[in-house]
N, C-alpha and C. Protein backbone atom coordinates (compact mmCIF):
# COMPACT_ATOMS: atom_id res chain seq x y z
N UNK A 1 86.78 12.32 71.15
CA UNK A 1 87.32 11.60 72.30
C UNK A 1 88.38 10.62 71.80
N UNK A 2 89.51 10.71 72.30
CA UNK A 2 90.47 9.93 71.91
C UNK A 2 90.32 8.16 72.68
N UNK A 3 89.83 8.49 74.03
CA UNK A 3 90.00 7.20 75.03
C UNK A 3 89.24 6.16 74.38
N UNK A 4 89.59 4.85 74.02
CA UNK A 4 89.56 3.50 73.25
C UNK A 4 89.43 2.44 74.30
N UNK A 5 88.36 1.63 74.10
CA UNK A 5 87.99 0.71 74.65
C UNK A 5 89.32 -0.61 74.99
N UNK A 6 90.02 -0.67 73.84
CA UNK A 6 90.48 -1.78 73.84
C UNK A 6 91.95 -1.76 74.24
N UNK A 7 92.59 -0.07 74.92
CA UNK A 7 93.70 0.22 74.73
C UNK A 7 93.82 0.39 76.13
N UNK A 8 95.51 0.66 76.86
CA UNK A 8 95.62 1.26 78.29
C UNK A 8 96.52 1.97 77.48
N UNK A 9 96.36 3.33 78.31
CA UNK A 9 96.67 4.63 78.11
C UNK A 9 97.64 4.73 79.68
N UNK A 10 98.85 5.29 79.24
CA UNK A 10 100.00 5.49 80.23
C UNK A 10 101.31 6.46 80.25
N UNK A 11 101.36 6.95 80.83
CA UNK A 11 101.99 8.28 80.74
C UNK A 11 102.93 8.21 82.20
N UNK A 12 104.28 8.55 81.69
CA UNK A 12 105.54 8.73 82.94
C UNK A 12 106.21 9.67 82.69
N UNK A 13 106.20 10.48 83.94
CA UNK A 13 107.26 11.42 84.08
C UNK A 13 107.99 11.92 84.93
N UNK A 14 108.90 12.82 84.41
CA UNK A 14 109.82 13.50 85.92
C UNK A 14 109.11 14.08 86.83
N UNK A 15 109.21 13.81 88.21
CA UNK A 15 108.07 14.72 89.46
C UNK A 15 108.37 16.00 88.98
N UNK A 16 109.84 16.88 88.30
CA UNK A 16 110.25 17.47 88.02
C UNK A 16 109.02 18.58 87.02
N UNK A 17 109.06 17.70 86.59
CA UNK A 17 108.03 18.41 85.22
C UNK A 17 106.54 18.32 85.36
N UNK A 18 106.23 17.70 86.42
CA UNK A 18 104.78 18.08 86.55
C UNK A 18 104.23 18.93 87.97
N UNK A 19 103.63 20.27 86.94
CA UNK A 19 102.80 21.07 87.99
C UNK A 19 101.91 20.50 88.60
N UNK A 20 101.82 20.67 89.99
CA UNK A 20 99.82 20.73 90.53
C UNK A 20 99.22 21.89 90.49
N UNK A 21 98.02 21.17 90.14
CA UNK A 21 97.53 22.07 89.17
C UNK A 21 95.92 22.31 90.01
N UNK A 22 94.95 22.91 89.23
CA UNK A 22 94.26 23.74 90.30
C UNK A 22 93.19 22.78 91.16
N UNK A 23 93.21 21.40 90.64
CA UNK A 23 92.13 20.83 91.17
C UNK A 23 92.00 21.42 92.77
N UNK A 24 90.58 21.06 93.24
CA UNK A 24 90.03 21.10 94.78
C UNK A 24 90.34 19.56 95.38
N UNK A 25 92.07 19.50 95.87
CA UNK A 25 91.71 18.50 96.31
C UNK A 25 91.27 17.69 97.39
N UNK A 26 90.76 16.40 97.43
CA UNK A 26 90.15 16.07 98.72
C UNK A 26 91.13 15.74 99.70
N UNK A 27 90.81 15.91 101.13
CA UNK A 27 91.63 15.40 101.96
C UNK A 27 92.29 14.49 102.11
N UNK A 28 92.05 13.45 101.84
CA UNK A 28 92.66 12.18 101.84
C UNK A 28 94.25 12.74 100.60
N UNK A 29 94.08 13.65 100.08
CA UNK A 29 95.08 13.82 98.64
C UNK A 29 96.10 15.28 100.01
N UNK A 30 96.84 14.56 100.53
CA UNK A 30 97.78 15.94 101.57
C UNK A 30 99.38 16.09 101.01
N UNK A 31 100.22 15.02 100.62
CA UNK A 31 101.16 15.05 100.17
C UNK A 31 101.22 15.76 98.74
N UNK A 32 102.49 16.80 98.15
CA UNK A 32 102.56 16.86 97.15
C UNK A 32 102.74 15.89 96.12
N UNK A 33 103.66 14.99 96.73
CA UNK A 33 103.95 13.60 95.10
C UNK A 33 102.36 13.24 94.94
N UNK A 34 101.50 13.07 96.15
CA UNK A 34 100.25 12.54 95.70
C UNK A 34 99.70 13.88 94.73
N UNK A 35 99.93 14.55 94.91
CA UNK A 35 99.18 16.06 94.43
C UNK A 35 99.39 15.97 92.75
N UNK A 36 100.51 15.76 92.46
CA UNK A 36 101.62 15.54 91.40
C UNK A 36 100.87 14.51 90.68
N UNK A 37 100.26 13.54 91.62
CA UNK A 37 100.21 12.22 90.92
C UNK A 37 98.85 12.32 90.36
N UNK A 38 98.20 13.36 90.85
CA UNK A 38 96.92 13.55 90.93
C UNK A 38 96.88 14.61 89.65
N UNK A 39 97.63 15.40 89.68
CA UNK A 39 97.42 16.25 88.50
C UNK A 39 97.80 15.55 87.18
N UNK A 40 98.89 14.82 87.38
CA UNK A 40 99.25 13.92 85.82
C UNK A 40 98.10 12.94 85.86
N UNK A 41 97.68 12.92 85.88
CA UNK A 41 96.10 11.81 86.36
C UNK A 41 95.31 12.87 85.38
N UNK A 42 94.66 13.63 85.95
CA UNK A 42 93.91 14.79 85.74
C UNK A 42 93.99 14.88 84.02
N UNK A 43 95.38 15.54 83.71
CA UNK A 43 95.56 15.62 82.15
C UNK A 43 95.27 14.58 82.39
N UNK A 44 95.50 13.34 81.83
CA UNK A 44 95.53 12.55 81.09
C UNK A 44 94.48 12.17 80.95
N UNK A 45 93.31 12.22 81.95
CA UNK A 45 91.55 12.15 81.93
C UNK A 45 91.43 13.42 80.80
N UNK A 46 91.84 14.66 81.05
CA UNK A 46 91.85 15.78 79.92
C UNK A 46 91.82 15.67 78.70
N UNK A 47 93.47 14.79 78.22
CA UNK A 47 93.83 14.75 77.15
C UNK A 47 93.18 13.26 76.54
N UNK A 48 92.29 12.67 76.84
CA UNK A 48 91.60 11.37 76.62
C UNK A 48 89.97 11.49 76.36
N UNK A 49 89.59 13.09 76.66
CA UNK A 49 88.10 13.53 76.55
C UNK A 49 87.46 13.16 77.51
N UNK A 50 88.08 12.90 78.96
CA UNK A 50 87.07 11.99 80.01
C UNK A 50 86.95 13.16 81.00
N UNK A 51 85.16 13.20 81.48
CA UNK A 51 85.27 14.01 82.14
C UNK A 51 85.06 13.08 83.48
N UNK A 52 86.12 13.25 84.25
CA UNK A 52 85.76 12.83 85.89
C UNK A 52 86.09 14.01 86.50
N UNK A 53 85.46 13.91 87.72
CA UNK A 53 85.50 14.57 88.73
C UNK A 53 86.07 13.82 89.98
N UNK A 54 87.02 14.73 90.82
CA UNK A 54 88.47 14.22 91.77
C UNK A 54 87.69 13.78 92.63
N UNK A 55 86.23 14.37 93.13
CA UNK A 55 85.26 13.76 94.11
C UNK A 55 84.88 12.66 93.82
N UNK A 56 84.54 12.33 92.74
CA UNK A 56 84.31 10.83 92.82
C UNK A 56 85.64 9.93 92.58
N UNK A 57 86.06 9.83 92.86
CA UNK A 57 87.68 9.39 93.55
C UNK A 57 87.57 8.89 94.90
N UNK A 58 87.68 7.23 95.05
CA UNK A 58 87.86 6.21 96.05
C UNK A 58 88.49 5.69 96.32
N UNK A 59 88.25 5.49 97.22
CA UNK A 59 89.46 3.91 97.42
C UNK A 59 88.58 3.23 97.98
N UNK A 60 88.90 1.43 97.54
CA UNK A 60 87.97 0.51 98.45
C UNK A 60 88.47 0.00 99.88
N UNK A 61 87.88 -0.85 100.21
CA UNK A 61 88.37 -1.43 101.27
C UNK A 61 90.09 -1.73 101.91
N UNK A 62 89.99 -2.06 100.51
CA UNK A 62 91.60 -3.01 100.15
C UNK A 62 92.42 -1.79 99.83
N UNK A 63 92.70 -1.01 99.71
CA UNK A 63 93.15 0.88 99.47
C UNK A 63 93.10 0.49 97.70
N UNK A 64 92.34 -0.10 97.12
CA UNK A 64 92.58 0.15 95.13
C UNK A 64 91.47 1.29 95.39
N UNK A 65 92.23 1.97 94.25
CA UNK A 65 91.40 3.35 93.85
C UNK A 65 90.83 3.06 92.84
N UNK A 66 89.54 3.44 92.88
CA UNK A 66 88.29 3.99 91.82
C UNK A 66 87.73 4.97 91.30
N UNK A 67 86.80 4.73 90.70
CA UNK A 67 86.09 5.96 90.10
C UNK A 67 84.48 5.76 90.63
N UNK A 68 83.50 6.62 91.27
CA UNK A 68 82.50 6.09 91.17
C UNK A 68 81.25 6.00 90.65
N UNK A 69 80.44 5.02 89.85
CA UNK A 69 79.77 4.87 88.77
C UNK A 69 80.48 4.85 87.53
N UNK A 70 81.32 4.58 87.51
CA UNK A 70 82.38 4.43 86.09
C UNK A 70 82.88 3.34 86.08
N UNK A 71 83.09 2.62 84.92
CA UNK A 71 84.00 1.90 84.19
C UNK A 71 85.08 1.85 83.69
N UNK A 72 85.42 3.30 83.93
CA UNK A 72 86.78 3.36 83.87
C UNK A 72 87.77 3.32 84.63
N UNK A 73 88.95 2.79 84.20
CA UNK A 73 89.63 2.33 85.39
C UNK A 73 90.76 2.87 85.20
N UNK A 74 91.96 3.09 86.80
CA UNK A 74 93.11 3.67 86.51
C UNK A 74 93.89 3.29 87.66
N UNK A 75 95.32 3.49 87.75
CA UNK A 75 96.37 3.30 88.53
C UNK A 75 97.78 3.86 88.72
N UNK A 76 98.22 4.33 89.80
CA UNK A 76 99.24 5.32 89.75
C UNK A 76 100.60 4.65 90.95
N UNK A 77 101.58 5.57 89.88
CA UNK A 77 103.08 5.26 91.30
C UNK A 77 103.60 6.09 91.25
N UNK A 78 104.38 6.84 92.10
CA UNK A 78 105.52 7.94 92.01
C UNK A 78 106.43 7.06 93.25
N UNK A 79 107.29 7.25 92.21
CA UNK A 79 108.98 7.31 93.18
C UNK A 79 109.77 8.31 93.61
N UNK A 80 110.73 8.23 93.91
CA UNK A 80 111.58 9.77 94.17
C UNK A 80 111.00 10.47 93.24
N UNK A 81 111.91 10.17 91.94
CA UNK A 81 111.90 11.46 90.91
C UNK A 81 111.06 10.72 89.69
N UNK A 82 110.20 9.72 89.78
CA UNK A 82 108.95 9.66 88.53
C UNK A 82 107.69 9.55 89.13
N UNK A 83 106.65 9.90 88.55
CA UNK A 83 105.16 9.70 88.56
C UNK A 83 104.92 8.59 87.02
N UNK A 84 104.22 7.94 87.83
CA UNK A 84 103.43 6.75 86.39
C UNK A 84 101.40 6.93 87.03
N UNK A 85 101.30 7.00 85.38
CA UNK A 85 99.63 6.57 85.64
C UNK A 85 99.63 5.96 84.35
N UNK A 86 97.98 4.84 84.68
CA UNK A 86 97.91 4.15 83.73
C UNK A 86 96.12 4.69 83.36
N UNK A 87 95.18 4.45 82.32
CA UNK A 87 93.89 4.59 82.47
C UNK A 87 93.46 3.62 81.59
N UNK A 88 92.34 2.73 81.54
CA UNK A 88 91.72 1.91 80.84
C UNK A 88 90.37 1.39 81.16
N UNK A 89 89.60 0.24 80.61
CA UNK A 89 88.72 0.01 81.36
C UNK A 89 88.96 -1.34 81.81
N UNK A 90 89.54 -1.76 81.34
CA UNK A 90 90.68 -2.86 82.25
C UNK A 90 91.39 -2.29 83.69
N UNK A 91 91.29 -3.61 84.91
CA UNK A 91 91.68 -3.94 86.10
C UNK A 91 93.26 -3.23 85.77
N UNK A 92 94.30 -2.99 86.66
CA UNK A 92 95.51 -2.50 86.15
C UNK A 92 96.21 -2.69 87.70
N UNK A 93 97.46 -2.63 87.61
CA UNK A 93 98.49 -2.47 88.85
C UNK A 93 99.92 -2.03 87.83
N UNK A 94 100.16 -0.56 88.69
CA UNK A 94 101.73 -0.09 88.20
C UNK A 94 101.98 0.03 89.25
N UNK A 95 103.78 0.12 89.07
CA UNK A 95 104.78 0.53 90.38
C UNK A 95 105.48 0.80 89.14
N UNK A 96 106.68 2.27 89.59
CA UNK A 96 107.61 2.69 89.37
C UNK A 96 108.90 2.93 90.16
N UNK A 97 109.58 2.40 90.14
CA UNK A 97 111.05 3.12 91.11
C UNK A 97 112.47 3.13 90.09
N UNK A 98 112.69 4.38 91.30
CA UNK A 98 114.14 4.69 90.56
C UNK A 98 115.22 4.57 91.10
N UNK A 99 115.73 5.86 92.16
CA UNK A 99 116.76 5.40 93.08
C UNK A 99 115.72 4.81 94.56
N UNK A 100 116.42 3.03 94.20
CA UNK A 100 116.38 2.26 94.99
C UNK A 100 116.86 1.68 96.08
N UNK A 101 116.56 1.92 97.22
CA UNK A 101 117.51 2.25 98.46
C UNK A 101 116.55 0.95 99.42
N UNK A 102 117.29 -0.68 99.37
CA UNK A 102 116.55 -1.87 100.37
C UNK A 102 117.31 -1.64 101.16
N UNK A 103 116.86 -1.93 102.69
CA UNK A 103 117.95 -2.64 103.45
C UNK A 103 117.85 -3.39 103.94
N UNK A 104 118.88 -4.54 103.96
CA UNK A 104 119.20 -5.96 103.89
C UNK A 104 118.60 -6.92 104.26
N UNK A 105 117.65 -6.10 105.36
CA UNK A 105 116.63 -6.47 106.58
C UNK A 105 115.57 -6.40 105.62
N UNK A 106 114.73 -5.54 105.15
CA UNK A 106 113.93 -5.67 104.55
C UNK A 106 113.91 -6.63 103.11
N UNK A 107 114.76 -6.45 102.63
CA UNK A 107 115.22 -7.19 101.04
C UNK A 107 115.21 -8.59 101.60
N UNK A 108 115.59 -9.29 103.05
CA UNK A 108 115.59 -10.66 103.28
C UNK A 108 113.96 -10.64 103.44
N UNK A 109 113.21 -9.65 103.83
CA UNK A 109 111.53 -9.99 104.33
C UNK A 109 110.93 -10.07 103.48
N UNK A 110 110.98 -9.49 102.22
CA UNK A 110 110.28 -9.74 100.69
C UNK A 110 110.74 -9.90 99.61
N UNK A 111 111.90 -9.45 99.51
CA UNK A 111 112.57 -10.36 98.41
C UNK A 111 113.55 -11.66 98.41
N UNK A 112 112.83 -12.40 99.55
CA UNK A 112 113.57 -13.67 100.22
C UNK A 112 114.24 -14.74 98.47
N UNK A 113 115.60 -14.75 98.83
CA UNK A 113 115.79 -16.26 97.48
C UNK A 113 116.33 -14.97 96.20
N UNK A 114 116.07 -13.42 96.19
CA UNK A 114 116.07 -12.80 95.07
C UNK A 114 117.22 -11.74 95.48
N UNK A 115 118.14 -12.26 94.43
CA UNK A 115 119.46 -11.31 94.38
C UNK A 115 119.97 -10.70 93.35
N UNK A 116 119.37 -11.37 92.52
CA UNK A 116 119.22 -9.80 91.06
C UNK A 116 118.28 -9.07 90.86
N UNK A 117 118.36 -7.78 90.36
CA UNK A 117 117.64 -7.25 89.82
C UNK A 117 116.54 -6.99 90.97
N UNK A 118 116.80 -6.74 91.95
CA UNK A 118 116.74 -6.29 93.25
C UNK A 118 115.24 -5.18 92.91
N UNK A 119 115.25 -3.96 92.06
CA UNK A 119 114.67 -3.12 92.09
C UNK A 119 113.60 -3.56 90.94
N UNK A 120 113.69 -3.88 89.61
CA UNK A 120 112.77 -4.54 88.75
C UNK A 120 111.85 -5.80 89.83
N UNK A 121 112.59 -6.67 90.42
CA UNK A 121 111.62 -7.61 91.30
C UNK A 121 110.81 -7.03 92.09
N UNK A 122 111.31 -6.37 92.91
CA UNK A 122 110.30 -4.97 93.80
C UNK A 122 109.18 -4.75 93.26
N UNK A 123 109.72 -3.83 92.35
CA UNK A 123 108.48 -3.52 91.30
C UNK A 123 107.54 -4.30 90.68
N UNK A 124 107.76 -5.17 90.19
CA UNK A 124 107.08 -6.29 89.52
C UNK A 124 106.14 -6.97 90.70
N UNK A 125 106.76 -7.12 91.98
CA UNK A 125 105.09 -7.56 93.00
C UNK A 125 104.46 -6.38 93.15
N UNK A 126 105.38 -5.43 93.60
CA UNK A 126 104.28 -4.23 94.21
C UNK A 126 102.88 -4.06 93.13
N UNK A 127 103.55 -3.97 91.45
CA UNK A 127 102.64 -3.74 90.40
C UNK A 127 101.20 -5.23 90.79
N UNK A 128 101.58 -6.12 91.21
CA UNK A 128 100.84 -7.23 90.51
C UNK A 128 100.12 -7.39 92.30
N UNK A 129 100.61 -7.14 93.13
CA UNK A 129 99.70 -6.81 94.64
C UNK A 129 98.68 -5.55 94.12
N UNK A 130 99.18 -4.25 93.41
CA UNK A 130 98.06 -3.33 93.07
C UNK A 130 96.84 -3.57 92.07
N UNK A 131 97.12 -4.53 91.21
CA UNK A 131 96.60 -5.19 90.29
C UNK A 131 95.36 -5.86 90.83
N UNK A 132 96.08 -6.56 91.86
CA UNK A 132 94.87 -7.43 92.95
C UNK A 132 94.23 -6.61 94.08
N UNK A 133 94.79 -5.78 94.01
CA UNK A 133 93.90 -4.94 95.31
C UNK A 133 94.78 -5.54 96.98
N UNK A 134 95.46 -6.02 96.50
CA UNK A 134 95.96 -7.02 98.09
C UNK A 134 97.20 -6.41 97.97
N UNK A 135 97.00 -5.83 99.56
CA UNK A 135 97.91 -4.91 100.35
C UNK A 135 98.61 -5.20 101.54
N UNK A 136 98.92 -6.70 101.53
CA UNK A 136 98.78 -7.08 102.88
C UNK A 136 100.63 -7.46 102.46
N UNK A 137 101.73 -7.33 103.88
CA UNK A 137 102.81 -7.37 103.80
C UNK A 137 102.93 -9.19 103.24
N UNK A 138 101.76 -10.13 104.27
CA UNK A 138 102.30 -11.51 103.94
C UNK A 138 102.43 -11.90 103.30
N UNK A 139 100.88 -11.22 102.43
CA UNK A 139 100.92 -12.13 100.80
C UNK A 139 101.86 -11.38 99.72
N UNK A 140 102.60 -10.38 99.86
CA UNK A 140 104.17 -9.57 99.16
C UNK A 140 105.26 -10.62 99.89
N UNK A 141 105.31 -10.64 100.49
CA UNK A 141 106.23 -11.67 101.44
C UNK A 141 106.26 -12.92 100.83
N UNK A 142 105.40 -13.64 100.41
CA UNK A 142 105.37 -15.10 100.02
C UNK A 142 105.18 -14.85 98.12
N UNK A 143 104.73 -13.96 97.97
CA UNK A 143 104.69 -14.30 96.30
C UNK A 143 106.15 -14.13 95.30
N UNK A 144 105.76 -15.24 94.79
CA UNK A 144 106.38 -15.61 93.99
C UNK A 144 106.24 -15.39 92.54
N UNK A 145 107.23 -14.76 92.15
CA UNK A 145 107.09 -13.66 91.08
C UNK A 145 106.53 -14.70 89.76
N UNK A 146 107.84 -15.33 89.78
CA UNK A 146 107.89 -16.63 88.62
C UNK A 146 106.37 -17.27 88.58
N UNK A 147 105.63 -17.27 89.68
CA UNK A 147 104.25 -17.83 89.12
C UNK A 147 102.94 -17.10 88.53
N UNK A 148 103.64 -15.39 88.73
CA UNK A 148 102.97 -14.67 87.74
C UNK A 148 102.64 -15.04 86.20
N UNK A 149 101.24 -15.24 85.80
CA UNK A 149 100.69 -15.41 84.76
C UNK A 149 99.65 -14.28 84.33
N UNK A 150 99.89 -13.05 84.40
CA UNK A 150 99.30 -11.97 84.02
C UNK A 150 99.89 -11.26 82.59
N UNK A 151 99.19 -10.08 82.41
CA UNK A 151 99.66 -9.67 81.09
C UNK A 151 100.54 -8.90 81.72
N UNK A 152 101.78 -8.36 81.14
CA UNK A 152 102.56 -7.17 81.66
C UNK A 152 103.42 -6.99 80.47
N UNK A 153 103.36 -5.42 80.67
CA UNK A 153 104.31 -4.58 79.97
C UNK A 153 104.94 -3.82 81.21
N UNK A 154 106.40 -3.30 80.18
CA UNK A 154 107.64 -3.39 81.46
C UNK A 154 108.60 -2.58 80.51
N UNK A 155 109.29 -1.60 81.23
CA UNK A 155 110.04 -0.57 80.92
C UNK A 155 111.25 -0.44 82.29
N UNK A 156 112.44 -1.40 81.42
CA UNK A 156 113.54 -1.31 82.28
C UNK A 156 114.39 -0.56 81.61
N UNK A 157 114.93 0.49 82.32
CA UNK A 157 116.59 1.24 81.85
C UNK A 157 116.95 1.65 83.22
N UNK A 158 118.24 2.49 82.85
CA UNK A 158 118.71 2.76 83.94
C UNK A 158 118.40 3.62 84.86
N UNK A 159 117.35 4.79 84.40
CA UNK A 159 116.90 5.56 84.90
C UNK A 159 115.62 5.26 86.24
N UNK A 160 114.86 4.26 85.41
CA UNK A 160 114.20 3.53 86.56
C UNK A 160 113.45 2.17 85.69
N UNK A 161 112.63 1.76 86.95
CA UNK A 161 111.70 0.29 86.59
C UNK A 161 110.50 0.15 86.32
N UNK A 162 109.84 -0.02 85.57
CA UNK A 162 108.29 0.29 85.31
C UNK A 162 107.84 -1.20 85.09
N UNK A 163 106.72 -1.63 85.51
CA UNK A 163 106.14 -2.82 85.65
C UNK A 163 104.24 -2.35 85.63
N UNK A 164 103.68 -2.75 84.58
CA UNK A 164 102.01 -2.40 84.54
C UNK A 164 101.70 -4.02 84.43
N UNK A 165 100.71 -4.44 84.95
CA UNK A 165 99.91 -5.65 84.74
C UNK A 165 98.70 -5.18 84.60
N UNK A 166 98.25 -5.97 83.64
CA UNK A 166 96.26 -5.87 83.60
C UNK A 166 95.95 -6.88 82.91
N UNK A 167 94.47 -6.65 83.49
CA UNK A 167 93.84 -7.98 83.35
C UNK A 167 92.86 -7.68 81.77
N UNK A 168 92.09 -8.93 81.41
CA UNK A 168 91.76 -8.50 79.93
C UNK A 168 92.59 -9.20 78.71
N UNK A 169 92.07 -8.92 77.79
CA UNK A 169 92.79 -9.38 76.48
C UNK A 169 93.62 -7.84 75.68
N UNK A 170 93.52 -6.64 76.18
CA UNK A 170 93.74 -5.35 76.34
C UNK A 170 95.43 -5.62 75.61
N UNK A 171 95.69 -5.47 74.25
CA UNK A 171 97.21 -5.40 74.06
C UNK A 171 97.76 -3.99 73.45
N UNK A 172 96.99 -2.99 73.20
CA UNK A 172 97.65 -1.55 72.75
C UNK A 172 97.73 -0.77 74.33
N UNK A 173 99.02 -0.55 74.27
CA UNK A 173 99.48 0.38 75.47
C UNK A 173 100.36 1.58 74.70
N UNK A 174 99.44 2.65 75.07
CA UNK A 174 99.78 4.27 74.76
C UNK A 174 100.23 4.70 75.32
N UNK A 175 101.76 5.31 74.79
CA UNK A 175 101.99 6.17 75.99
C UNK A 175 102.09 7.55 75.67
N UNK A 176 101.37 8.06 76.43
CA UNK A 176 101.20 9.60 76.44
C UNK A 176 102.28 10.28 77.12
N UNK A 177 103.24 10.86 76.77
CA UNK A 177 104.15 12.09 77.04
C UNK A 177 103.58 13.52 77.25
């Protein structure tokens, strides 16, 4: 078994390049990007020696997804053209985006005061609202990035924005290709 207590394990790719693949999936799983997101999920439980099963696959109250009776923990984003997952036994929140399309109307409703870096800021709450389980537009609306005190690793180029937070003392982040 490769999967390590003390590490988050994370893997991004082109929607391009990942098959869905044969799982049975549950209803709640109808979209392909989710399908997508679900199969790069899948390996990476594969390629880590973990056996879960897609049925025990939740979501709570708050829509964070789980596992159930497990300790292991995980988190996913797809944008247009990437899928991100993360797995650990550490709490986690990712967002990925690429081509980033606000409009002006919306960018004044949550990214109020923020005029750079428009698409990294995006990302960086959405990641740290998934982190917390809090899904609610107000509290994205009022947070304030700068008072983030979480751990995060972050993958900016031009291609797109990657933002993971987790909670823990957790500092090896793998990334699986």
């Amino acid at each position: 078994m490769i999967f390590m207590g003390n590490s988050i394990y994370l893997s991004i790719k082109k929607k391009s390049e990942v098959k869905i693949n044969d799982l049975k999936f549950p209803d709640f799983i109808k979209r392909d990007e989710s399908k997508k997101a679900f199969s790069l999920l899948f390996e990476m439980f594969n390629y880590l020696g973990l056996d879960i099963n897609i049925n025990d696959i939740y979501y709570s109250n708050n829509g964070k997804p789980y596992i159930k009776n497990s300790n292991i923990k995980f988190n996913y984003s797809h944008s247009k053209n990437y899928i991100a997952c993360c797995v650990s036994y550490v709490d986690m929140g990712i967002d990925v985006e690429d081509e980033f399309n606000m409009s002006d109307e919306a960018r004044i409703m949550y990214l109020s005061g923020i005029n750079d870096d428009i698409r990294r800021n995006f990302v960086t709450k959405e990641a740290y609202c998934k982190l917390l389980g809090k899904f609610d537009d107000e509290f994205f609306k009022k947070l304030d990035i700068n008072s983030i005190s979480k751990n995060k690793y972050e993958i900016n180029n031009s291609d797109y924005d990657l933002v993971l937070f987790y909670s823990g003392k957790t500092k090896i982040i793998n990334i699986i290709l």
